[in-house]
Protein backbone atom coordinates (compact mmCIF):
# COMPACT_ATOMS: atom_id res chain seq x y z
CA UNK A 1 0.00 0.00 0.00
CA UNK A 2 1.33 3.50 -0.50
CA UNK A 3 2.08 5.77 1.91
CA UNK A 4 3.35 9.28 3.06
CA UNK A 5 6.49 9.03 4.64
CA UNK A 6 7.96 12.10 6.69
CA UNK A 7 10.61 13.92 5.38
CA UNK A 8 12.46 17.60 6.57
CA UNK A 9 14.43 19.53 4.13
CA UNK A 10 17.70 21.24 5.57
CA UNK A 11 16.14 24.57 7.50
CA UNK A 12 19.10 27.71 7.38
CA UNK A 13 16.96 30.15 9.19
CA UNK A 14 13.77 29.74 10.78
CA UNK A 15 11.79 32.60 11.94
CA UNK A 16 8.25 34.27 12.91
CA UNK A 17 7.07 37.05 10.86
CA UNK A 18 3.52 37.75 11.79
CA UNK A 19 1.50 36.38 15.16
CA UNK A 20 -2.41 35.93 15.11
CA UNK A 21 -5.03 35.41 17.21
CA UNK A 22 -5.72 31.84 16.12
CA UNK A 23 -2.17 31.35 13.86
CA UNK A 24 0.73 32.45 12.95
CA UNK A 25 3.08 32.93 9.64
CA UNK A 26 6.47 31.59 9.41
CA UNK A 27 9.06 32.16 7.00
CA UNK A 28 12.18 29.12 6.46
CA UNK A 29 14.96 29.59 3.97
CA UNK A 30 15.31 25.71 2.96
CA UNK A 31 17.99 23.55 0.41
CA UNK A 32 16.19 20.74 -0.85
CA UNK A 33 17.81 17.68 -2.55
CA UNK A 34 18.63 18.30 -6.28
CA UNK A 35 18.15 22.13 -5.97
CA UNK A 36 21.18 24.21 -5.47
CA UNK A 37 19.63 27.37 -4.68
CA UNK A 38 18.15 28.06 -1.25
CA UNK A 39 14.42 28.54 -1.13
CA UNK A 40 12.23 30.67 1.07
CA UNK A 41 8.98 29.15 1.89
CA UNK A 42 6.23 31.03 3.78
CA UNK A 43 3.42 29.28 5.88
CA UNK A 44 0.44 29.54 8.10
CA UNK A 45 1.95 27.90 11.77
CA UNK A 46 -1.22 26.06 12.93
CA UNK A 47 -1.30 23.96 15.99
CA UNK A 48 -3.75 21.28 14.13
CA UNK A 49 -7.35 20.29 14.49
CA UNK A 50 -9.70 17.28 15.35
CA UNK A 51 -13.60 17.01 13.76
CA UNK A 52 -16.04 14.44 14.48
CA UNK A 53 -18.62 12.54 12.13
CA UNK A 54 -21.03 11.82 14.64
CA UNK A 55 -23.42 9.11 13.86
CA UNK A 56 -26.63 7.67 14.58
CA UNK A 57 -28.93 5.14 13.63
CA UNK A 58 -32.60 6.03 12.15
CA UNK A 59 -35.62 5.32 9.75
CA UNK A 60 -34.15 7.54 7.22
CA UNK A 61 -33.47 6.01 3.96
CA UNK A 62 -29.97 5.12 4.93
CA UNK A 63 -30.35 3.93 7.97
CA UNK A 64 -27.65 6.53 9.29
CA UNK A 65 -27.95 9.97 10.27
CA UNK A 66 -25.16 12.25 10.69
CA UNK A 67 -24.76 15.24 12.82
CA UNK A 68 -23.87 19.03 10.61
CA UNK A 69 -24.22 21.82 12.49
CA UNK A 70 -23.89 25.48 10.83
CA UNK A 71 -21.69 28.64 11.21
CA UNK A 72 -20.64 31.82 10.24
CA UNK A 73 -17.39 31.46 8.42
CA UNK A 74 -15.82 35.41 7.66
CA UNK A 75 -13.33 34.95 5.35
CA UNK A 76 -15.62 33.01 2.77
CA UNK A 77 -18.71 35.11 3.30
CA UNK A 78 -20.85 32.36 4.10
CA UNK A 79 -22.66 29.89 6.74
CA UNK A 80 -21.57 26.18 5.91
CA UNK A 81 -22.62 23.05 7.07
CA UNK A 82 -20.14 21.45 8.79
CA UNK A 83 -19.20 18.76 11.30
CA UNK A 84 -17.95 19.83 15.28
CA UNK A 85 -14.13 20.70 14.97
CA UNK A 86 -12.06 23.00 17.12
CA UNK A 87 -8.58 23.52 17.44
CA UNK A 88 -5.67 21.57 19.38
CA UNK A 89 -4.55 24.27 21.31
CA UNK A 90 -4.91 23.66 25.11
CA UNK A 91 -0.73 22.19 26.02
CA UNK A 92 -1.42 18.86 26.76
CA UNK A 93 -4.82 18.17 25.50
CA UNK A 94 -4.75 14.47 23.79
CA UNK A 95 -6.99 14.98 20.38
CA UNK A 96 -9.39 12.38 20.95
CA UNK A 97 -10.23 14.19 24.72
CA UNK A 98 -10.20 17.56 22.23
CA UNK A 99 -12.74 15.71 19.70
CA UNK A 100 -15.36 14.35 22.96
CA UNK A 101 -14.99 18.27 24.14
CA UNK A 102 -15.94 19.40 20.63
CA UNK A 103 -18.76 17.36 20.58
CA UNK A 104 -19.98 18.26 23.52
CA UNK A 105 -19.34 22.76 22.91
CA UNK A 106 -20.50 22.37 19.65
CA UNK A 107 -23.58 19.65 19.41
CA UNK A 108 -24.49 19.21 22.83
CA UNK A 109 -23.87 15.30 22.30
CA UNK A 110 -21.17 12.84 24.03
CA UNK A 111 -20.43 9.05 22.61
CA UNK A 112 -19.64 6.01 23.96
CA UNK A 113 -17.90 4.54 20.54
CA UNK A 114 -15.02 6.37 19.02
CA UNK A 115 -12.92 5.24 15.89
CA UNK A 116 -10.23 7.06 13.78
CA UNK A 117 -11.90 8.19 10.60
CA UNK A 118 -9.62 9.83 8.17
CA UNK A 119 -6.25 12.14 8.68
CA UNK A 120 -5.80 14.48 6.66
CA UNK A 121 -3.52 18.04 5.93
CA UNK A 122 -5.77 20.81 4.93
CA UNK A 123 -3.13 23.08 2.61
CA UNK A 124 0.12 21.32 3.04
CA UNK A 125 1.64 24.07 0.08
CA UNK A 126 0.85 26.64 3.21
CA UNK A 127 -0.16 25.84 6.16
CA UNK A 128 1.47 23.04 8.96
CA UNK A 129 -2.37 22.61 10.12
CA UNK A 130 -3.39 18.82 10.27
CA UNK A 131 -6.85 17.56 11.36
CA UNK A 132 -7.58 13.89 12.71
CA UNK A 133 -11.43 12.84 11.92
CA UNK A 134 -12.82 10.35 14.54
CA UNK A 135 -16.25 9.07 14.05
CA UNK A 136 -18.11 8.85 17.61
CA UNK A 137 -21.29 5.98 17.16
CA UNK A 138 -23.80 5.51 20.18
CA UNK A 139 -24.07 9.15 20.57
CA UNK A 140 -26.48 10.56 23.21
CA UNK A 141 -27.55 13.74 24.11
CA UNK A 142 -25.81 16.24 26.62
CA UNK A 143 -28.48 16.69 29.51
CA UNK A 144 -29.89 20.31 29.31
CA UNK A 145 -28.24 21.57 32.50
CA UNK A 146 -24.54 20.41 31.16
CA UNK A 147 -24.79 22.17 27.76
CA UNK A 148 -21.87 24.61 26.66
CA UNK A 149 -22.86 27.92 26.59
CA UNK A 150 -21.35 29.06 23.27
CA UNK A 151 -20.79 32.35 22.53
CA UNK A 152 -19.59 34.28 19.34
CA UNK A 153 -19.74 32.94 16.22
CA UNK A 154 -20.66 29.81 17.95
CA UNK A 155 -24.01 31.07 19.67
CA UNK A 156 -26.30 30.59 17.10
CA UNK A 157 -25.09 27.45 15.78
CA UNK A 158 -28.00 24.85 14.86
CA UNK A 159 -28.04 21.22 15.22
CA UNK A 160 -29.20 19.03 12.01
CA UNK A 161 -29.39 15.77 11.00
CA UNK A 162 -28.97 14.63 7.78
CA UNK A 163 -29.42 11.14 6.52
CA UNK A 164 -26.15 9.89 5.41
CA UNK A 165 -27.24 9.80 1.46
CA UNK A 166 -28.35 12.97 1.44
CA UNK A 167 -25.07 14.56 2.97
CA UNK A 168 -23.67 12.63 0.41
CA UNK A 169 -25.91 13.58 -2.64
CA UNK A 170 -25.63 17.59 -0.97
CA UNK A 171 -21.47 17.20 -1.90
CA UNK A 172 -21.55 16.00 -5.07
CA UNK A 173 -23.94 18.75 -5.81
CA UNK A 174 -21.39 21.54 -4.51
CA UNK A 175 -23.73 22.12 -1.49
CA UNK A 176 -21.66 21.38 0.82
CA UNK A 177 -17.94 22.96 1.02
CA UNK A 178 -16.71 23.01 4.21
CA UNK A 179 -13.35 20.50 4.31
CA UNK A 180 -13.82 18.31 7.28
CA UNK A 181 -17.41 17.78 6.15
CA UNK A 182 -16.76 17.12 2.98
CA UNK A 183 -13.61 14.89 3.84
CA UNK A 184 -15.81 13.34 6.70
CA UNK A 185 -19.02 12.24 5.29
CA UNK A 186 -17.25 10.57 2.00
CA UNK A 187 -14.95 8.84 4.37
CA UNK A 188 -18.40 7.39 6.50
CA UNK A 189 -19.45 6.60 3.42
CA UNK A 190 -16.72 4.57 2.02
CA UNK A 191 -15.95 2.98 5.79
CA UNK A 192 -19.77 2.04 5.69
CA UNK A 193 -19.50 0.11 2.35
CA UNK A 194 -16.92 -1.96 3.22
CA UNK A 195 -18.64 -2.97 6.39
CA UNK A 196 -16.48 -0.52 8.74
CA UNK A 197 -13.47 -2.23 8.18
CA UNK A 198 -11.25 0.01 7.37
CA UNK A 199 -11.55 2.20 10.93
CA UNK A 200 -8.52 2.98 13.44
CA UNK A 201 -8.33 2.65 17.07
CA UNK A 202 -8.94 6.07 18.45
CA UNK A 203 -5.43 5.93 19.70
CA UNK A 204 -3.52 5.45 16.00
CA UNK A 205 -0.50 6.79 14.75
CA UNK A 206 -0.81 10.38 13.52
CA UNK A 207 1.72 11.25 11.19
CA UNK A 208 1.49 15.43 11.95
CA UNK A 209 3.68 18.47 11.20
CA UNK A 210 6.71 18.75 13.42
CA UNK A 211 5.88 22.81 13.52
CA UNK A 212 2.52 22.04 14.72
CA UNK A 213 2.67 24.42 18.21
CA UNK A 214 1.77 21.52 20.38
CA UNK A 215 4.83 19.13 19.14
CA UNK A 216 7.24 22.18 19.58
């Protein structure tokens, strides 16, 4: 089977040129084999990501519903469909305790089944930011009085969901954009035809940027 296999090109300088409230930009001056001339390469420094398919069983047509909830996205304009993600950037926090605390801010729901999904890196030309997709099966629903109380961007946030089909049918249609989503509810889709086989434990190997802020 192939594979990705890490690799680091000889770094000459290293340094931080601009510093966000989410990310950061960093510029290297690399050699790489078979060039002679040294490069510069700037990036987005990103301390990664984790999303969840969440899953449940129904009388839709599928059998299988899955869990989108929308937001406000700035830079594109527009309010996507997506699945709960956040960020890895609490020092310390293991991703799949991140993904069971995104589930819970963003969806109100907590599962007892959690498998690795898909890995993926979003822009890998630009940006060190990797995201980890774990689907989470047996899914229940947060009781009222231990809901997150989201704010922002995040406060009016709906809950849907969408028969797996559909979510699927809504991609190939250019409905649905956002990344993880999209990335997400394919990968569901493929696991499910080939009767699940294919998923991780929730503790696999991640192979992730070595500038990702939480490895440095």
């Amino acid at each position: 089977m192939i594979a990705d296999q890490p690799m680091s090109a000889e770094v000459h300088t290293h340094r931080r040129v601009w510093e966000g409230a989410v990310f950061d930009m960093d510029e290297d001056v690399i050699s790489v084999p078979g060039e002679e001339a040294k490069l510069t390469r700037h990036y987005v420094a990103h301390p990664g990501a984790v999303a969840v398919v969440a899953l449940r069983e129904s009388s839709s047509p599928s059998g299988l519903e899955v869990a989108l909830i929308d937001q406000y996205r700035h830079p594109v304009q527009a309010k996507l469909w997506e699945i709960p993600a956040g960020l890895l950037d609490i020092e310390g926090e293991d991703p799949l305790q991140a993904a069971k605390r995104e589930l819970w801010e963003e969806a109100n729901l907590e599962a007892a089944s959690w498998q690795v999904l898909v890995d993926y890196f979003t822009s890998p030309g630009g940006s060190t930011e990797g995201l980890r997709i774990y689907l989470a099966r047996e899914v229940a629903e947060v009781a009222e009085e231990a809901a997150f109380d989201r704010r922002g961007e995040e406060a009016t946030m709906t809950l849907r969901w969408v028969d797996l089909d559909e979510a699927v049918a809504a991609i190939h249609a250019g409905k649905l954009h956002n990344p993880s989503a999209v990335v997400g509810v394919l990968a569901t889709a493929s696991a499910r035809a080939q009767q699940w086989e294919p998923l991780r434990p929730a503790d696999a190997a991640w192979m992730r940027s070595p500038w990702n802020r939480a490895e440095r």
